[in-house]
N, C-alpha and C. Protein backbone atom coordinates (compact mmCIF):
# COMPACT_ATOMS: atom_id res chain seq x y z
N UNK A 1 -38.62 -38.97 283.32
CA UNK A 1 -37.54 -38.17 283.84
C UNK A 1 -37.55 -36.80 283.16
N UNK A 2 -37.46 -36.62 283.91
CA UNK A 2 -37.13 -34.50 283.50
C UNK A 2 -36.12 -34.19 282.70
N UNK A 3 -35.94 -33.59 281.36
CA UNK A 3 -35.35 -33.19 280.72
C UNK A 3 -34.12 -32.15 281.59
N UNK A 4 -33.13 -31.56 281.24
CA UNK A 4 -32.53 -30.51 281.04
C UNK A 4 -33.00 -28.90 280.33
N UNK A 5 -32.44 -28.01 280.41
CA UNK A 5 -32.97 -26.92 279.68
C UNK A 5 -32.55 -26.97 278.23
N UNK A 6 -30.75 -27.52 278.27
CA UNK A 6 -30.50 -27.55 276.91
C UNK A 6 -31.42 -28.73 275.84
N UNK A 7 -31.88 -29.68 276.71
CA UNK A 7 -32.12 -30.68 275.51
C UNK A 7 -33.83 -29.71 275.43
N UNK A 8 -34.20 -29.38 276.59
CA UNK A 8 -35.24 -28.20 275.99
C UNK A 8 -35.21 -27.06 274.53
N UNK A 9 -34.61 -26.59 274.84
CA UNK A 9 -34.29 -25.77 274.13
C UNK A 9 -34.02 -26.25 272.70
N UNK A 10 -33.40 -27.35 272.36
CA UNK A 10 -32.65 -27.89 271.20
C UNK A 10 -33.92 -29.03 270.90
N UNK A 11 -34.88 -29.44 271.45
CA UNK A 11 -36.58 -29.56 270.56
C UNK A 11 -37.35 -28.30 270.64
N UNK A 12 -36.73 -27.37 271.12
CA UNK A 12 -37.48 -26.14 270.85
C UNK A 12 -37.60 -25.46 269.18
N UNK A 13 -35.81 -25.24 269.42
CA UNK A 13 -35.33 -25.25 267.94
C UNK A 13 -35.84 -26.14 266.71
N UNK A 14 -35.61 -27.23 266.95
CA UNK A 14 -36.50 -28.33 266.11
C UNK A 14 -37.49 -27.91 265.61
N UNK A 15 -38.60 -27.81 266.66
CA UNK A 15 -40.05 -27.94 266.59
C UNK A 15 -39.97 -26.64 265.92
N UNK A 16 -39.44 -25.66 266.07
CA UNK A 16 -39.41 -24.40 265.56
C UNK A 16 -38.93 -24.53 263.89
N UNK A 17 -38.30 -25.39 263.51
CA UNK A 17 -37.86 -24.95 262.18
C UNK A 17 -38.61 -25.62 261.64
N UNK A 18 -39.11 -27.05 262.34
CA UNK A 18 -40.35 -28.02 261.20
C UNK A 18 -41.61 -27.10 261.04
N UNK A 19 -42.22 -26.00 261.97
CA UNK A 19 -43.24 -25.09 262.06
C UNK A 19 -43.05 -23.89 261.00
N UNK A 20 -41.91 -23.56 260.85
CA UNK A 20 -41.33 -22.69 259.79
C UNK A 20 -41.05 -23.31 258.43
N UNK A 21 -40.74 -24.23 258.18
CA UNK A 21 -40.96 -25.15 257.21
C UNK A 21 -42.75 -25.34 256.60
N UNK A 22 -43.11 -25.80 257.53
CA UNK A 22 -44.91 -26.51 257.66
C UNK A 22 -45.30 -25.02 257.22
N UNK A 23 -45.32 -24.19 257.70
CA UNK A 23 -45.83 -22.36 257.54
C UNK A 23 -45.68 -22.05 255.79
N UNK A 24 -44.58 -22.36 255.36
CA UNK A 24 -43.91 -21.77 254.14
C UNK A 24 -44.95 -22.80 252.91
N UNK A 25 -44.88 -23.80 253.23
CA UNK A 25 -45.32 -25.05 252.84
C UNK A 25 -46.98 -24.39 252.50
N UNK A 26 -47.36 -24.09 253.39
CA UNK A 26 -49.17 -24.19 253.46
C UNK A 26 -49.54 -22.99 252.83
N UNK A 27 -51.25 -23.17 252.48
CA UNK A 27 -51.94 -22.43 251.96
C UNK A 27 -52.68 -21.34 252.94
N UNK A 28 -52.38 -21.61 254.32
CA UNK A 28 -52.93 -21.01 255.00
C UNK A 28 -52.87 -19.00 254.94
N UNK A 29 -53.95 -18.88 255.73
CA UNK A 29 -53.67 -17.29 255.02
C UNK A 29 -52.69 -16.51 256.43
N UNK A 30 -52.62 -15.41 256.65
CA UNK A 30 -51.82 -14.94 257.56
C UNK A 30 -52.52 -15.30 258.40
N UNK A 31 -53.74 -14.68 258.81
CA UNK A 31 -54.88 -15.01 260.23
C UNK A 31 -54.29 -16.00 260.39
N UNK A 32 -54.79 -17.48 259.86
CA UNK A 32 -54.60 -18.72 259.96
C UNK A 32 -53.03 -19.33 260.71
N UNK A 33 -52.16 -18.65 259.98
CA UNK A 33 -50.93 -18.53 260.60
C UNK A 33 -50.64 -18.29 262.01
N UNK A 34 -50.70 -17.30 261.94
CA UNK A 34 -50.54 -16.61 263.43
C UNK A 34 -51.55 -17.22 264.28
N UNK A 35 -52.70 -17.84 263.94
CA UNK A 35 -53.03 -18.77 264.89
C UNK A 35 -52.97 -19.92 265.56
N UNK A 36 -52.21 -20.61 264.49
CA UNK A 36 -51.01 -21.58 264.33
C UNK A 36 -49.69 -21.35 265.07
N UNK A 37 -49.41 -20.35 264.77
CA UNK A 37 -47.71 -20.26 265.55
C UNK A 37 -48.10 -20.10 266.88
N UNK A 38 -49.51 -19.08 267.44
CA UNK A 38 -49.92 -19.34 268.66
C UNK A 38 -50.03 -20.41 269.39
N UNK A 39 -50.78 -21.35 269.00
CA UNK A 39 -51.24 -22.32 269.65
C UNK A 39 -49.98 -23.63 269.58
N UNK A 40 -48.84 -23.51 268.74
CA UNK A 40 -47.56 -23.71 269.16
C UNK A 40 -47.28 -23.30 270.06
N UNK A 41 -47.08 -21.92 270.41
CA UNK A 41 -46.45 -21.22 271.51
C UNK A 41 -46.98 -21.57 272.95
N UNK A 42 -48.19 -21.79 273.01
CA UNK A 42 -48.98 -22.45 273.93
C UNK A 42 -48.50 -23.81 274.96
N UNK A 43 -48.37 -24.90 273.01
CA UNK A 43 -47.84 -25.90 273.36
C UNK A 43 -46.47 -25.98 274.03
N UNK A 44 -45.51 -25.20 273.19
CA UNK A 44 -44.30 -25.09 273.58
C UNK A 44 -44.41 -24.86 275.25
N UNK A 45 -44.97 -23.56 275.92
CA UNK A 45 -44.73 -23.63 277.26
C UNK A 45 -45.58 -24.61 278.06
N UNK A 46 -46.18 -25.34 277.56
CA UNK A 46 -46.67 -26.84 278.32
C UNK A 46 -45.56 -27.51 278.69
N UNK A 47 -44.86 -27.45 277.20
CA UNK A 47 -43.55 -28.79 277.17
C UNK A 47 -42.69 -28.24 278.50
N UNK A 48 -42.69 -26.73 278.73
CA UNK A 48 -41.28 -26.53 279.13
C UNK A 48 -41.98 -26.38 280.28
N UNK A 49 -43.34 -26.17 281.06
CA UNK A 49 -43.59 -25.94 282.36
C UNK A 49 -43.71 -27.51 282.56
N UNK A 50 -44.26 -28.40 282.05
CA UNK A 50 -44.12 -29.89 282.37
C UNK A 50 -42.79 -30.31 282.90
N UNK A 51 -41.59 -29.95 282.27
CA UNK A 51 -39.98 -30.08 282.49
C UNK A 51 -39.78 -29.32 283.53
N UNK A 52 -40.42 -28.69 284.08
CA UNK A 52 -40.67 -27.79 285.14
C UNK A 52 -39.53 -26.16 284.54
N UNK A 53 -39.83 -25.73 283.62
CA UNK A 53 -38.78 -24.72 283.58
C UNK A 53 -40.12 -23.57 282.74
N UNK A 54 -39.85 -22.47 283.04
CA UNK A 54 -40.57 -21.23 282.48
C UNK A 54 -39.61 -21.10 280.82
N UNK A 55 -40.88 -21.23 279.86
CA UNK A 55 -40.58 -20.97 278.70
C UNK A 55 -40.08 -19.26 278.30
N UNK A 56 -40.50 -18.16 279.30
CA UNK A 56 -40.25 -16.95 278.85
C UNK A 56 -38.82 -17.03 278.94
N UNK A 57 -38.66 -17.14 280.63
CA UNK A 57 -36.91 -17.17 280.44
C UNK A 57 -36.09 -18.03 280.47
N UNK A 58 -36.18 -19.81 280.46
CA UNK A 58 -35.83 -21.03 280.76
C UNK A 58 -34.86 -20.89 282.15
N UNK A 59 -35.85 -20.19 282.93
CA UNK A 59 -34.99 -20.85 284.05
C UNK A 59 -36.44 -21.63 284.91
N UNK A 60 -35.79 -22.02 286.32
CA UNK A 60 -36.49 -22.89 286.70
C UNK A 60 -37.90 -22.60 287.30
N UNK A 61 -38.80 -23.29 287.07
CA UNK A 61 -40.21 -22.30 287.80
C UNK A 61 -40.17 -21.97 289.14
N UNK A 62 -39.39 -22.55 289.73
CA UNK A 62 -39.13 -21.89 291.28
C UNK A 62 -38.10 -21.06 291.17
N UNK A 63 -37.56 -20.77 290.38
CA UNK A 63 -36.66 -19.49 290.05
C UNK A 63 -37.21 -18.59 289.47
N UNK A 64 -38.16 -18.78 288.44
CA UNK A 64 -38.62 -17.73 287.75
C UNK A 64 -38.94 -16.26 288.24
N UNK A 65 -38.46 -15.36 287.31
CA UNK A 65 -38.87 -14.01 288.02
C UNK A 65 -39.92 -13.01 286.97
N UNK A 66 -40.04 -13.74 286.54
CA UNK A 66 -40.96 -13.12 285.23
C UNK A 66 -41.90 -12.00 286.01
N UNK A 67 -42.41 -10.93 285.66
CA UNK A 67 -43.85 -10.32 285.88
C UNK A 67 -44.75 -11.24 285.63
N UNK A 68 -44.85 -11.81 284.53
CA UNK A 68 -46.25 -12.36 283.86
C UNK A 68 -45.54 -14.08 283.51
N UNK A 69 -45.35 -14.92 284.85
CA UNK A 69 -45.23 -16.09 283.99
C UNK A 69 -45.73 -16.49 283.24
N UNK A 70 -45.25 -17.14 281.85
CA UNK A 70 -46.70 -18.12 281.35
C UNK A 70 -46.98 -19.08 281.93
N UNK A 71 -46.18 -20.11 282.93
CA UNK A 71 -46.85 -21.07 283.30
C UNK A 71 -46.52 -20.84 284.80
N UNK A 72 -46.82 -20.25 286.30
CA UNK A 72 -46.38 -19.86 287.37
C UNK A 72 -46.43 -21.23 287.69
N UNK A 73 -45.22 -21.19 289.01
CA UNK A 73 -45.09 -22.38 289.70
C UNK A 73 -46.16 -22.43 290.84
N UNK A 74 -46.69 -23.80 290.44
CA UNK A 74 -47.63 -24.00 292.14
C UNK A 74 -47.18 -23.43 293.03
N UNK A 75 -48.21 -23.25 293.80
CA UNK A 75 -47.81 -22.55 295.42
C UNK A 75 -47.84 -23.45 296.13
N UNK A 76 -46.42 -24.26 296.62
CA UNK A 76 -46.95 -25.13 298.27
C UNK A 76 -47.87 -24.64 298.99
């Protein structure tokens, strides 16, 4: 079953502070970092185009009005 935006959003937050936590924590160097928070960011709009909602602006992918979705809605 398909999530909501809020319960989106509120493992967004989550995932976001254990990543900020995990970041502070590590030896990694900046590069390393930022390649890390990327490939979060990645993940993150999987989670939220799977739930069917656009991570740029959490609204719905058939609503979305983005220029540049990150995840565009199929075309019937």
């Amino acid at each position: 079953m398909s999530q909501g935006i809020f319960e989106l959003l509120r493992a967004y937050h989550q995932s976001r502070e254990n990543i900020r936590l995990l970041i502070e924590m590590s030896p990694m160097t900046d590069y390393e970092r930022v390649g890390f928070i990327d490939a979060w960011q990645e993940e993150m709009a999987d989670f939220f185009a799977e739930h069917g909602y656009c991570f740029a602006c959490n609204k719905r992918l058939e609503r979305c009005t983005c220029d540049e979705p990150l995840r565009p809605a199929a075309s019937a």
